[in-house]
PDB file of N, CA and C in Angstrom:
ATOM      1  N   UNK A   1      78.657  62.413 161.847  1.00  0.00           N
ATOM      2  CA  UNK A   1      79.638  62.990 160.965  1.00  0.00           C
ATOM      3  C   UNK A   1      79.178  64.400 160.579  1.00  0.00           C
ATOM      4  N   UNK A   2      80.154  65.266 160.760  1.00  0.00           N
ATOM      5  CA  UNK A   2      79.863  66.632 160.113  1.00  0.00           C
ATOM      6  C   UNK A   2      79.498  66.897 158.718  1.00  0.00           C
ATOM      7  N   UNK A   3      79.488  67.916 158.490  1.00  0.00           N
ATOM      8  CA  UNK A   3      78.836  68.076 157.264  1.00  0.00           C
ATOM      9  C   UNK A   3      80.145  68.468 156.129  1.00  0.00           C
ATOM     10  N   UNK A   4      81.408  69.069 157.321  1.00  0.00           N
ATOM     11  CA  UNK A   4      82.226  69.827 156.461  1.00  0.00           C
ATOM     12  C   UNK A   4      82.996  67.716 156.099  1.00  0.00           C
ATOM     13  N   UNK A   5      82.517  66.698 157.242  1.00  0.00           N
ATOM     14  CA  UNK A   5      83.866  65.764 157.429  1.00  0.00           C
ATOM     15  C   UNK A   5      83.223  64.652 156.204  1.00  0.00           C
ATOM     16  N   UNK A   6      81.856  64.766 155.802  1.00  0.00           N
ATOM     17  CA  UNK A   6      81.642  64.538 154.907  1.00  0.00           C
ATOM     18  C   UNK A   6      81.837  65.043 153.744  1.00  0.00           C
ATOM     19  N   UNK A   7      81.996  66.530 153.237  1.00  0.00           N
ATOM     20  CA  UNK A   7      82.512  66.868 152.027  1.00  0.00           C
ATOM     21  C   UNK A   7      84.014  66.510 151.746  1.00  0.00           C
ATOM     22  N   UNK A   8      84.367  66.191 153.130  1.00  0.00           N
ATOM     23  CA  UNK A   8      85.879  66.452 152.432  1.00  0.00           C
ATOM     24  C   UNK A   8      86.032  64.710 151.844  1.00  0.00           C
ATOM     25  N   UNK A   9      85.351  63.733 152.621  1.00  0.00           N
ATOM     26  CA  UNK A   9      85.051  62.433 152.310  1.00  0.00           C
ATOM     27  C   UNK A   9      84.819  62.141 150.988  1.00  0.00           C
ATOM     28  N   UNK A  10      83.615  62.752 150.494  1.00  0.00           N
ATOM     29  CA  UNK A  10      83.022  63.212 148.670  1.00  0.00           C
ATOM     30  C   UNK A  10      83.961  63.633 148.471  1.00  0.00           C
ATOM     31  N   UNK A  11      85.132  64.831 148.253  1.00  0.00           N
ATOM     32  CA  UNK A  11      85.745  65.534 147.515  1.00  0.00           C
ATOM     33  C   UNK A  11      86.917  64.437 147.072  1.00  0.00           C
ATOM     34  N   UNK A  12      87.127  63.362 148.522  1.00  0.00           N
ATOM     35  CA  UNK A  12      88.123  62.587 148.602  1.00  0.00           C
ATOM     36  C   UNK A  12      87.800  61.251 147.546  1.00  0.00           C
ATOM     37  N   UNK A  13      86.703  61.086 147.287  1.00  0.00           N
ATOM     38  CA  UNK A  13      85.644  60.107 146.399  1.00  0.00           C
ATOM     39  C   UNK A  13      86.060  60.466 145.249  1.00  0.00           C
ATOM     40  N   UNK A  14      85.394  61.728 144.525  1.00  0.00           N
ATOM     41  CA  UNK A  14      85.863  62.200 143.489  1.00  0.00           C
ATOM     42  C   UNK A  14      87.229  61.958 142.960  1.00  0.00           C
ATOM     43  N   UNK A  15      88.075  62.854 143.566  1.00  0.00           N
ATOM     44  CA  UNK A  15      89.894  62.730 143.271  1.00  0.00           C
ATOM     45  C   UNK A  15      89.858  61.170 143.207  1.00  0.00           C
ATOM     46  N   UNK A  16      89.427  60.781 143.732  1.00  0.00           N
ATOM     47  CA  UNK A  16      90.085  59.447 143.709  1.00  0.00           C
ATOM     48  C   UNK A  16      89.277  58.826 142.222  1.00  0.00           C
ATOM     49  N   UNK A  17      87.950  59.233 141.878  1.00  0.00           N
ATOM     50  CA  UNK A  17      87.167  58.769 140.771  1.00  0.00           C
ATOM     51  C   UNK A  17      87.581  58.860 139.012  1.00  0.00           C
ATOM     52  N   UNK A  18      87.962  60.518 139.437  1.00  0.00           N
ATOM     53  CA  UNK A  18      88.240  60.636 138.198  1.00  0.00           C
ATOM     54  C   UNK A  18      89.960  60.977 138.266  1.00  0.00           C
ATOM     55  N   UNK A  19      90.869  61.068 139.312  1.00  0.00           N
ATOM     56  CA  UNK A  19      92.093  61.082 138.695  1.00  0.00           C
ATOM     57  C   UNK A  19      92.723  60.324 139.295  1.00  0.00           C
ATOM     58  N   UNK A  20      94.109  59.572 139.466  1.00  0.00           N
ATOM     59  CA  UNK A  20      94.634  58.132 139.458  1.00  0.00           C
ATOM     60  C   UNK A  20      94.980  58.396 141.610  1.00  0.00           C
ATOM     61  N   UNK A  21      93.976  59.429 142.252  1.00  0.00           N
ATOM     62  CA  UNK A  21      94.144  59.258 143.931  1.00  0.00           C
ATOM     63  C   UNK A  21      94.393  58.313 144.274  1.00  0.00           C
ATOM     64  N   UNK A  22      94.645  58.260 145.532  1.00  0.00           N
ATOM     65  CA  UNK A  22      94.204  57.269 146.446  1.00  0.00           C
ATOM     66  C   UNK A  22      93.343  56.808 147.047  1.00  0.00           C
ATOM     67  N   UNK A  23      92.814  55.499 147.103  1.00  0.00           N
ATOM     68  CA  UNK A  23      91.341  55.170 147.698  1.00  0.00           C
ATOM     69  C   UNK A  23      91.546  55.621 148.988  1.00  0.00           C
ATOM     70  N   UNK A  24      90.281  56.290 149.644  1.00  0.00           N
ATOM     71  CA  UNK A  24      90.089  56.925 150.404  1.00  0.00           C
ATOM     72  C   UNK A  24      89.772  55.912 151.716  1.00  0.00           C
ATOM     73  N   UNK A  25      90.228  56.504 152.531  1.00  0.00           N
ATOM     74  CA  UNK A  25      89.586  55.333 153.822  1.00  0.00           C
ATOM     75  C   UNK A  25      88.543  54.817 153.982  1.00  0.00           C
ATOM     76  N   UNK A  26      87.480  53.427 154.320  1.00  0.00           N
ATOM     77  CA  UNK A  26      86.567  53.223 154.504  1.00  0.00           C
ATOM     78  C   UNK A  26      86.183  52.664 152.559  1.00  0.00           C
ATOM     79  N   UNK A  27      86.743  52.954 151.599  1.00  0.00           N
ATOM     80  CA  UNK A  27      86.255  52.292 150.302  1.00  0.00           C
ATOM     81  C   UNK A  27      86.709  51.228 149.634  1.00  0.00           C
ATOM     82  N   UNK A  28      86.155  50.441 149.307  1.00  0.00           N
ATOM     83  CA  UNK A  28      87.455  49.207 148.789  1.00  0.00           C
ATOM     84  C   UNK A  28      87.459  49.203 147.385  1.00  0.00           C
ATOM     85  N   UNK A  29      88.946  49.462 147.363  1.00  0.00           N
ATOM     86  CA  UNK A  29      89.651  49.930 146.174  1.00  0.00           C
ATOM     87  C   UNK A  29      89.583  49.661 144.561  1.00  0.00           C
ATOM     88  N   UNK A  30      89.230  48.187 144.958  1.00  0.00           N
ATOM     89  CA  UNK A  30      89.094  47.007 144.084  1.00  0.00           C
ATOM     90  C   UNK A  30      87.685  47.922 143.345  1.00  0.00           C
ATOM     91  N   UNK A  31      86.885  47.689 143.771  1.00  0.00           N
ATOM     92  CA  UNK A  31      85.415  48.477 143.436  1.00  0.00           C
ATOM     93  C   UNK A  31      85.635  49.942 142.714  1.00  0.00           C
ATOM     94  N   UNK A  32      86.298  50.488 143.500  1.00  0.00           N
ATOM     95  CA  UNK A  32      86.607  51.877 143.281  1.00  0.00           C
ATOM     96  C   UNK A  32      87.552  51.936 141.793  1.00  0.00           C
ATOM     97  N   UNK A  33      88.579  50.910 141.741  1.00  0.00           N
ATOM     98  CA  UNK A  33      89.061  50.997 140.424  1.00  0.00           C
ATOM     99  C   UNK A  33      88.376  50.529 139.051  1.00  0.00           C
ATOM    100  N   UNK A  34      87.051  49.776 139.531  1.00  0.00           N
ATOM    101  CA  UNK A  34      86.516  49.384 138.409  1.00  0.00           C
ATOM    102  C   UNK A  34      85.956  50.685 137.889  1.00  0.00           C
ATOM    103  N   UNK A  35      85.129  51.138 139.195  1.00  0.00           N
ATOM    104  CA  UNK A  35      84.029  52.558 138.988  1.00  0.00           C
ATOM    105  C   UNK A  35      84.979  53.459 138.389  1.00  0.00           C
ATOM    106  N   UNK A  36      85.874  53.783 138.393  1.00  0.00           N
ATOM    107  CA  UNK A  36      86.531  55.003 137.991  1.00  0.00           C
ATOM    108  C   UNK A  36      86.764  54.614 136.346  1.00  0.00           C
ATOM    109  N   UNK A  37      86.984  53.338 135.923  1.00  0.00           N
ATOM    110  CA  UNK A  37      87.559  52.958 134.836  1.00  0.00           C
ATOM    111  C   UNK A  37      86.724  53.134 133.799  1.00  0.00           C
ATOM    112  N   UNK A  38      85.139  52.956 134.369  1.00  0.00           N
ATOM    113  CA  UNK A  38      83.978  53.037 133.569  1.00  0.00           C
ATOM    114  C   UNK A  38      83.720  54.938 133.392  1.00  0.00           C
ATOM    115  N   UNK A  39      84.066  55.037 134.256  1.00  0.00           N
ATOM    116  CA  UNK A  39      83.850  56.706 133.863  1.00  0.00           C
ATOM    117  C   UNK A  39      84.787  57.259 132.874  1.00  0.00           C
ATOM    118  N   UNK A  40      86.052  56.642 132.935  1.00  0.00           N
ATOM    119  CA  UNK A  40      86.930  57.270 131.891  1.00  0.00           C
ATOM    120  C   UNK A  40      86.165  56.422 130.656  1.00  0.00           C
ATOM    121  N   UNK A  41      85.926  55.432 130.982  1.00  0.00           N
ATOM    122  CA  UNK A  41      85.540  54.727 129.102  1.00  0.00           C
ATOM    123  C   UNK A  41      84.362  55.880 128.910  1.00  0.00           C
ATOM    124  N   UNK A  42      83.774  55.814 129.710  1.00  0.00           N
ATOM    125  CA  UNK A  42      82.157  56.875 129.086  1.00  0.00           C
ATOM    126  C   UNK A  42      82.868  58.062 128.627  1.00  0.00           C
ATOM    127  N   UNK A  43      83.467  58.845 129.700  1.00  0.00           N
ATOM    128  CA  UNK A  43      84.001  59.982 129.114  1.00  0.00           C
ATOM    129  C   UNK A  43      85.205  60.116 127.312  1.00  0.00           C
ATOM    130  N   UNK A  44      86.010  58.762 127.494  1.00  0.00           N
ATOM    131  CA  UNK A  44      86.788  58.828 125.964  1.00  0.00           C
ATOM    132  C   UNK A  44      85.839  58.823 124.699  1.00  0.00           C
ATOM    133  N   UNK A  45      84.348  57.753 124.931  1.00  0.00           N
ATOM    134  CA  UNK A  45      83.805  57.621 123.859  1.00  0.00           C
ATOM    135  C   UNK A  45      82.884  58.761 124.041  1.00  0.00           C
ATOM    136  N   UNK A  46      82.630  59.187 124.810  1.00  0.00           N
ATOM    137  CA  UNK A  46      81.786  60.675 124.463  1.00  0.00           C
ATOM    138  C   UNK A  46      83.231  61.614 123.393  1.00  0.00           C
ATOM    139  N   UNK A  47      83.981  61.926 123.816  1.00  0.00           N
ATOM    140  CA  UNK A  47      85.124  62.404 123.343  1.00  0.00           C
ATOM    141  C   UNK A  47      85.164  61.799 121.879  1.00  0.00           C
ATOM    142  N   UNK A  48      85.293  60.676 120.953  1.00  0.00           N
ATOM    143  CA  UNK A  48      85.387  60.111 120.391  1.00  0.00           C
ATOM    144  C   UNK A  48      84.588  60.368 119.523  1.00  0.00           C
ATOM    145  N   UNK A  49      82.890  60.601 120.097  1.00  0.00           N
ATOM    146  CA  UNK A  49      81.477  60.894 119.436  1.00  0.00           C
ATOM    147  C   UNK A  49      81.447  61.690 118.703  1.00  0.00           C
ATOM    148  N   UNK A  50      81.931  63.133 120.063  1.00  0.00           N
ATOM    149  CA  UNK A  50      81.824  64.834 119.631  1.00  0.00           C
ATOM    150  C   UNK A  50      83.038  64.663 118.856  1.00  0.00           C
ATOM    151  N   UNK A  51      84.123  64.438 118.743  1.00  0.00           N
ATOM    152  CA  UNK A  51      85.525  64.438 118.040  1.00  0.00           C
ATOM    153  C   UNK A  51      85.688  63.224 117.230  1.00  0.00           C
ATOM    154  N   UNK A  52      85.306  63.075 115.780  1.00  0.00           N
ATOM    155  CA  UNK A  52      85.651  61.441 115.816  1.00  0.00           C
ATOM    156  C   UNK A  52      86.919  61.908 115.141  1.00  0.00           C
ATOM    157  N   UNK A  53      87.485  63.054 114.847  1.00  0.00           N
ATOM    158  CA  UNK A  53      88.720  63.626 114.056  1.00  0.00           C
ATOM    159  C   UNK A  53      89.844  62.753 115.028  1.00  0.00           C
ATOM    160  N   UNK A  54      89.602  63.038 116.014  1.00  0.00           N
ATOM    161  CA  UNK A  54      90.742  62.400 116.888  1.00  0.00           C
ATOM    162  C   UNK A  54      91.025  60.798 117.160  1.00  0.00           C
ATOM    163  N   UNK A  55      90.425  60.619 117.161  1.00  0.00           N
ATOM    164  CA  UNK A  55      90.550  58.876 117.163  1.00  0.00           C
ATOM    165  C   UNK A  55      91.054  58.096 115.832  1.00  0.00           C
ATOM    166  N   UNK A  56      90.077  58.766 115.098  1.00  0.00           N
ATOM    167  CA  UNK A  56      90.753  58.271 113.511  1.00  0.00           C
ATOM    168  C   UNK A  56      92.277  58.822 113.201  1.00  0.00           C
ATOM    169  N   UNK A  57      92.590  60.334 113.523  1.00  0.00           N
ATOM    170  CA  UNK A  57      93.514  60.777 113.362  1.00  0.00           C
ATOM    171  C   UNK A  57      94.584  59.883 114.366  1.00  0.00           C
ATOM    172  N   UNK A  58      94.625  59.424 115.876  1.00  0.00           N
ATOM    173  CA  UNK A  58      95.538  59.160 116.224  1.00  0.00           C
ATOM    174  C   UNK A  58      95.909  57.989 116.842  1.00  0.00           C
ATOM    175  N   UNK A  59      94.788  57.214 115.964  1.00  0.00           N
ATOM    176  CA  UNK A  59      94.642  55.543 115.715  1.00  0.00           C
ATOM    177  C   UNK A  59      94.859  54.906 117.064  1.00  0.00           C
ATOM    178  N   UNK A  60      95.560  53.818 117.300  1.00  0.00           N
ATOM    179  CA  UNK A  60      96.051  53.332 118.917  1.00  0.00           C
ATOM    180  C   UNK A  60      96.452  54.309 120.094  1.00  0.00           C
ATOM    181  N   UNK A  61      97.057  55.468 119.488  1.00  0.00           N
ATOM    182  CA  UNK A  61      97.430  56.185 120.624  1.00  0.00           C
ATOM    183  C   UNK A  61      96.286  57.252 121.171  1.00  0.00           C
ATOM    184  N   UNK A  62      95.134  56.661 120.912  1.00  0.00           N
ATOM    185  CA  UNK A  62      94.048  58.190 121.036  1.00  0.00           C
ATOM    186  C   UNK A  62      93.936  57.348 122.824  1.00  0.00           C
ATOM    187  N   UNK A  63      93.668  56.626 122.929  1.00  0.00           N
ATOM    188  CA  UNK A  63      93.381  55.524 124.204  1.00  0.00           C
ATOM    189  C   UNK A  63      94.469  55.843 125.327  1.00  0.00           C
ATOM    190  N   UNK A  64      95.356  55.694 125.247  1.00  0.00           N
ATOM    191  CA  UNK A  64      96.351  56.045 126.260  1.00  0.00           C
ATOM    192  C   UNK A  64      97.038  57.555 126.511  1.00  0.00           C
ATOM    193  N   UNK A  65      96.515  58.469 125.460  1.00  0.00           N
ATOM    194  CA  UNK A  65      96.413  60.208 125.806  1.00  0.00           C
ATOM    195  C   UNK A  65      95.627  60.598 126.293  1.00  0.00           C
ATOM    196  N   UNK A  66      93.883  59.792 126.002  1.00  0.00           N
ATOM    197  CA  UNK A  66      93.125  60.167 126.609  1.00  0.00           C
ATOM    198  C   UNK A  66      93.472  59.741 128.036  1.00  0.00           C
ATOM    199  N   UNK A  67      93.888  59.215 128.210  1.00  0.00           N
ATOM    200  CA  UNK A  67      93.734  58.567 129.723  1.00  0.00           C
ATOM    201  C   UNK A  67      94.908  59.547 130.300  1.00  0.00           C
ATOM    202  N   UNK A  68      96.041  59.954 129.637  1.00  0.00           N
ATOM    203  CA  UNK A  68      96.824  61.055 130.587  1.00  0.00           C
ATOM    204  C   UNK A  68      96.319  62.330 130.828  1.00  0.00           C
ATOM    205  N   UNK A  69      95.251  62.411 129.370  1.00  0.00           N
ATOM    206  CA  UNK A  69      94.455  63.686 129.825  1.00  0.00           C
ATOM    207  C   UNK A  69      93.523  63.778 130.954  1.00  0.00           C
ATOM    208  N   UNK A  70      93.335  62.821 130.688  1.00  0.00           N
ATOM    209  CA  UNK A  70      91.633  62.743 131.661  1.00  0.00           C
ATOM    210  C   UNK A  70      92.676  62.518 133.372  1.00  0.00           C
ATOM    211  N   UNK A  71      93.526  62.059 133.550  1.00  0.00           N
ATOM    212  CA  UNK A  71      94.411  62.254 134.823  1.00  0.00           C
ATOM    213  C   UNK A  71      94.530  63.132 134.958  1.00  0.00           C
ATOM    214  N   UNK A  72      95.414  64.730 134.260  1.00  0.00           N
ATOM    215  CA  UNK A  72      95.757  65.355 134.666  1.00  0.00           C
ATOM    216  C   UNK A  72      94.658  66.944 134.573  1.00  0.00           C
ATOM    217  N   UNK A  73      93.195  66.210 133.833  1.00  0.00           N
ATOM    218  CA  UNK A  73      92.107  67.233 133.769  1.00  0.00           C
ATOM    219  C   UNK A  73      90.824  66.553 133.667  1.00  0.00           C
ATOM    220  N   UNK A  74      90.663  66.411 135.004  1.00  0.00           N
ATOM    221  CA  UNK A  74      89.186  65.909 135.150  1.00  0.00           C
ATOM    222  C   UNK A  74      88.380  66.712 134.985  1.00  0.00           C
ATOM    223  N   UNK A  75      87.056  66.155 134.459  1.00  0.00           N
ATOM    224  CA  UNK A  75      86.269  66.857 134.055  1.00  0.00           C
ATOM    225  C   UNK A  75      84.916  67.677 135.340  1.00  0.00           C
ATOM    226  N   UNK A  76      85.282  68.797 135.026  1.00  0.00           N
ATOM    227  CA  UNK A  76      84.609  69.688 136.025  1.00  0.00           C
ATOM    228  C   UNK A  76      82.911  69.903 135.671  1.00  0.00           C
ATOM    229  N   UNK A  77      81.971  69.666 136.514  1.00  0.00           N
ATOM    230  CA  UNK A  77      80.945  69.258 136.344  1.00  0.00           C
ATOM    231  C   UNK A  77      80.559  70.632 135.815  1.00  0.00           C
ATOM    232  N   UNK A  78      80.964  71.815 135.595  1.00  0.00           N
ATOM    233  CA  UNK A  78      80.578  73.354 135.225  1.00  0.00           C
ATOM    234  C   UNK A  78      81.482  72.954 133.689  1.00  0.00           C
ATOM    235  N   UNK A  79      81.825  72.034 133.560  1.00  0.00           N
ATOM    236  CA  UNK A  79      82.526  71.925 131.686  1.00  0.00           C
ATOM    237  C   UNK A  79      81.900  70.893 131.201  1.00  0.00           C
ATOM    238  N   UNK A  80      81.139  71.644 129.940  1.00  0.00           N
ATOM    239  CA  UNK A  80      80.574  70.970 128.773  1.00  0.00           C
ATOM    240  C   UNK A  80      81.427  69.806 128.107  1.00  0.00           C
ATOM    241  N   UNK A  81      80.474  69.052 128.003  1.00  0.00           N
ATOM    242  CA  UNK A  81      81.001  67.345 126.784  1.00  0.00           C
ATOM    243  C   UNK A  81      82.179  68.002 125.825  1.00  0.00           C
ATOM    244  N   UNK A  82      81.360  68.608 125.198  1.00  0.00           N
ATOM    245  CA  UNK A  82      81.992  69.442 123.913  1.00  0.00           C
ATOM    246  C   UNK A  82      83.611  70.304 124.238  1.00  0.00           C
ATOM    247  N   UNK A  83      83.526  71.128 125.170  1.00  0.00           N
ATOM    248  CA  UNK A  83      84.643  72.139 125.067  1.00  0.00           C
ATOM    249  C   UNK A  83      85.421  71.242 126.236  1.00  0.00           C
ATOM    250  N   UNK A  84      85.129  69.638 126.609  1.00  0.00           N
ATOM    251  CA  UNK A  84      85.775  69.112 126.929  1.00  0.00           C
ATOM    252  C   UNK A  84      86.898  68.083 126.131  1.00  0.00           C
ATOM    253  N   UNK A  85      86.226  67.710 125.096  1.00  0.00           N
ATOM    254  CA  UNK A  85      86.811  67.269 123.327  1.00  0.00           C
ATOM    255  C   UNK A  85      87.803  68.533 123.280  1.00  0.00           C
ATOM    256  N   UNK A  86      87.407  69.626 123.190  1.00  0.00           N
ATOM    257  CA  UNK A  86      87.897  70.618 122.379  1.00  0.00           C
ATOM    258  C   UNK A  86      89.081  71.120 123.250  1.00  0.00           C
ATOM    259  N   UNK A  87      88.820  70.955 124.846  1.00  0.00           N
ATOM    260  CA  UNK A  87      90.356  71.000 125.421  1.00  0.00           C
ATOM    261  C   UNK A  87      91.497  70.043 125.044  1.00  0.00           C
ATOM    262  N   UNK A  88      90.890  68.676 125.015  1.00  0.00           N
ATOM    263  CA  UNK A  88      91.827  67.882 124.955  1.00  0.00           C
ATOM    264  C   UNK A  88      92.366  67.742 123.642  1.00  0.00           C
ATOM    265  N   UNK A  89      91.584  68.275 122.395  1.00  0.00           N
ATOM    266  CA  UNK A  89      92.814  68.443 121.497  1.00  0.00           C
ATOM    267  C   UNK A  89      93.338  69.667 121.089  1.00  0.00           C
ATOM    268  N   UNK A  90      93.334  70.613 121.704  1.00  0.00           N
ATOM    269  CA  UNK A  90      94.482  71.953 122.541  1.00  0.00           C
ATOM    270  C   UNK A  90      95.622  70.931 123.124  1.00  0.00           C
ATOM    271  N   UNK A  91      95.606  70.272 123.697  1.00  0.00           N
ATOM    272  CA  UNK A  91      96.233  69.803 124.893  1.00  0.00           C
ATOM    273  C   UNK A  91      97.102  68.874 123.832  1.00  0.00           C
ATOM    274  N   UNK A  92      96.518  68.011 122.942  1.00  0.00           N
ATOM    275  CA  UNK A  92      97.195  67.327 122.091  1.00  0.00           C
ATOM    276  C   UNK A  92      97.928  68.139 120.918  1.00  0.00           C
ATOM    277  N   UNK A  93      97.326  69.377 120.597  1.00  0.00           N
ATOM    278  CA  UNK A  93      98.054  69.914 119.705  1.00  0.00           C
ATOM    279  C   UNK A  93      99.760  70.854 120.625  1.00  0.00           C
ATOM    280  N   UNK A  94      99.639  71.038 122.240  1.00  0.00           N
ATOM    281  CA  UNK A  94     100.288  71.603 122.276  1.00  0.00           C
ATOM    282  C   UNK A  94     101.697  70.697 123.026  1.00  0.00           C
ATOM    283  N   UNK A  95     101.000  69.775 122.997  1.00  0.00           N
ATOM    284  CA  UNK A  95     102.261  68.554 122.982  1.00  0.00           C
ATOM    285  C   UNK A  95     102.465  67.964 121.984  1.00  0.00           C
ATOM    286  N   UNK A  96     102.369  68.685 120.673  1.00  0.00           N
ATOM    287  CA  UNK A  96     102.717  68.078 119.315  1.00  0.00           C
ATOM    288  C   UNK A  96     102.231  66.498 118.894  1.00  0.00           C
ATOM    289  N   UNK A  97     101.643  66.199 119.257  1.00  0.00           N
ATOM    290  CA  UNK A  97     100.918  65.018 119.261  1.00  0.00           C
ATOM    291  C   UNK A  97      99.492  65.373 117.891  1.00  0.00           C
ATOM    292  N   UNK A  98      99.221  66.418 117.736  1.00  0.00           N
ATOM    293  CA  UNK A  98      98.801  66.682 116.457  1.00  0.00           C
ATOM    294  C   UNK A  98      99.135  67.564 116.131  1.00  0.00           C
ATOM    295  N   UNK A  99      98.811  67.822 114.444  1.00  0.00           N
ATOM    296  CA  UNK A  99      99.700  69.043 114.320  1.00  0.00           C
ATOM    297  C   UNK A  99      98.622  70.327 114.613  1.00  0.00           C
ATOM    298  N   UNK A 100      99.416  71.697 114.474  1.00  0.00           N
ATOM    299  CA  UNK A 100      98.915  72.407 114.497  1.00  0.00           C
ATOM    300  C   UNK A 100      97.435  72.724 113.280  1.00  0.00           C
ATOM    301  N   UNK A 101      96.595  73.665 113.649  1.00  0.00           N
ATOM    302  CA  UNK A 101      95.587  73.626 112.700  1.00  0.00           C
ATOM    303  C   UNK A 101      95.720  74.806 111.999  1.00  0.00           C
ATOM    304  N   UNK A 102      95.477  74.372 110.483  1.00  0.00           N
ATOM    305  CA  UNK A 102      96.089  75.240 109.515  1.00  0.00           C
ATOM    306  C   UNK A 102      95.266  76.621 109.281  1.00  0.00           C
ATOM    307  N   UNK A 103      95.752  77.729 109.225  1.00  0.00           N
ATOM    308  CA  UNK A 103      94.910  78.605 109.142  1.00  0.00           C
ATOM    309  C   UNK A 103      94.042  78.728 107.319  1.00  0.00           C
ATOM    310  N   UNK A 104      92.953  78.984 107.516  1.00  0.00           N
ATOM    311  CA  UNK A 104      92.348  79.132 106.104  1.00  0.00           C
ATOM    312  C   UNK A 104      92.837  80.776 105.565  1.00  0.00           C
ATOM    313  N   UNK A 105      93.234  80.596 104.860  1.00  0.00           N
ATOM    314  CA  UNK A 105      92.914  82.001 103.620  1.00  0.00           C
ATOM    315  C   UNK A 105      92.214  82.257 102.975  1.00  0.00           C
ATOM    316  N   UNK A 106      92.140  83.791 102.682  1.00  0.00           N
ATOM    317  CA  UNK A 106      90.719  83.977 102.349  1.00  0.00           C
ATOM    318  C   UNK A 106      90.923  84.687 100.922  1.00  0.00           C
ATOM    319  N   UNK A 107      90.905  84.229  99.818  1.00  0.00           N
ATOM    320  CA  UNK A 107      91.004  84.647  98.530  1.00  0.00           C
ATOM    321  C   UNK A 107      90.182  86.010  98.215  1.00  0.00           C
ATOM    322  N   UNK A 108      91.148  86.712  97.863  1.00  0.00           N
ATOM    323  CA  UNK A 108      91.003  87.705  97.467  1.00  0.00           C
ATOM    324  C   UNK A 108      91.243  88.127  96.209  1.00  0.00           C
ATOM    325  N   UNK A 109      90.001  89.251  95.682  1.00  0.00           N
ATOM    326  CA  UNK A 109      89.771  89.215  94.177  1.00  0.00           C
ATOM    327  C   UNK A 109      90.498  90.323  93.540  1.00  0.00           C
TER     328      UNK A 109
END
């Protein structure tokens, strides 16, 4: 096997790991859907850790946003834990799903 026919194999691993792909030829699926499932749980409760604003704030529904987030923005191994929390509630604030964040004022004398 080549080297390029193996990356594209891995790349095909990945997509399929962290967003809802298709199992790739040669993997059985069954396996593959568990493995992927455990990565999203690690990844929500890391999310959960760095952010606990969000979970408390959006009670039952923090579980099934995370999971549309984490579909439609997997996490790129060059993006931090943190400004990975911090996308996804951008992402929740700009689908109104929280509200916007209030600006502070600054009292003046």
């Amino acid at each position: 096997m080549s080297r390029e026919d193996l990356a594209a194999r891995q790349a095909a691993l990945l997509e399929a790991l962290l967003t809802d792909a298709p199992t790739p030829p040669g993997f059985d699926s069954v396996r593959l859907r568990i493995e992927a499932d455990v990565l999203l749980t690690k990844r929500r409760k890391l999310v959960a850790h760095l952010r606990p604003d969000l979970p408390e704030t959006l009670g039952e529904r923090f579980r099934p946003l995370f999971g549309a987030y984490a579909a439609e923005h997997p996490k790129a191994v060059t993006v931090r834990a943190r400004e990975y929390a911090d996308a996804f509630s951008t992402w929740l604030i700009a689908r109104g799903e929280l509200p916007k964040p209030r600006r502070l004022r600054r009292w003046k004398p």
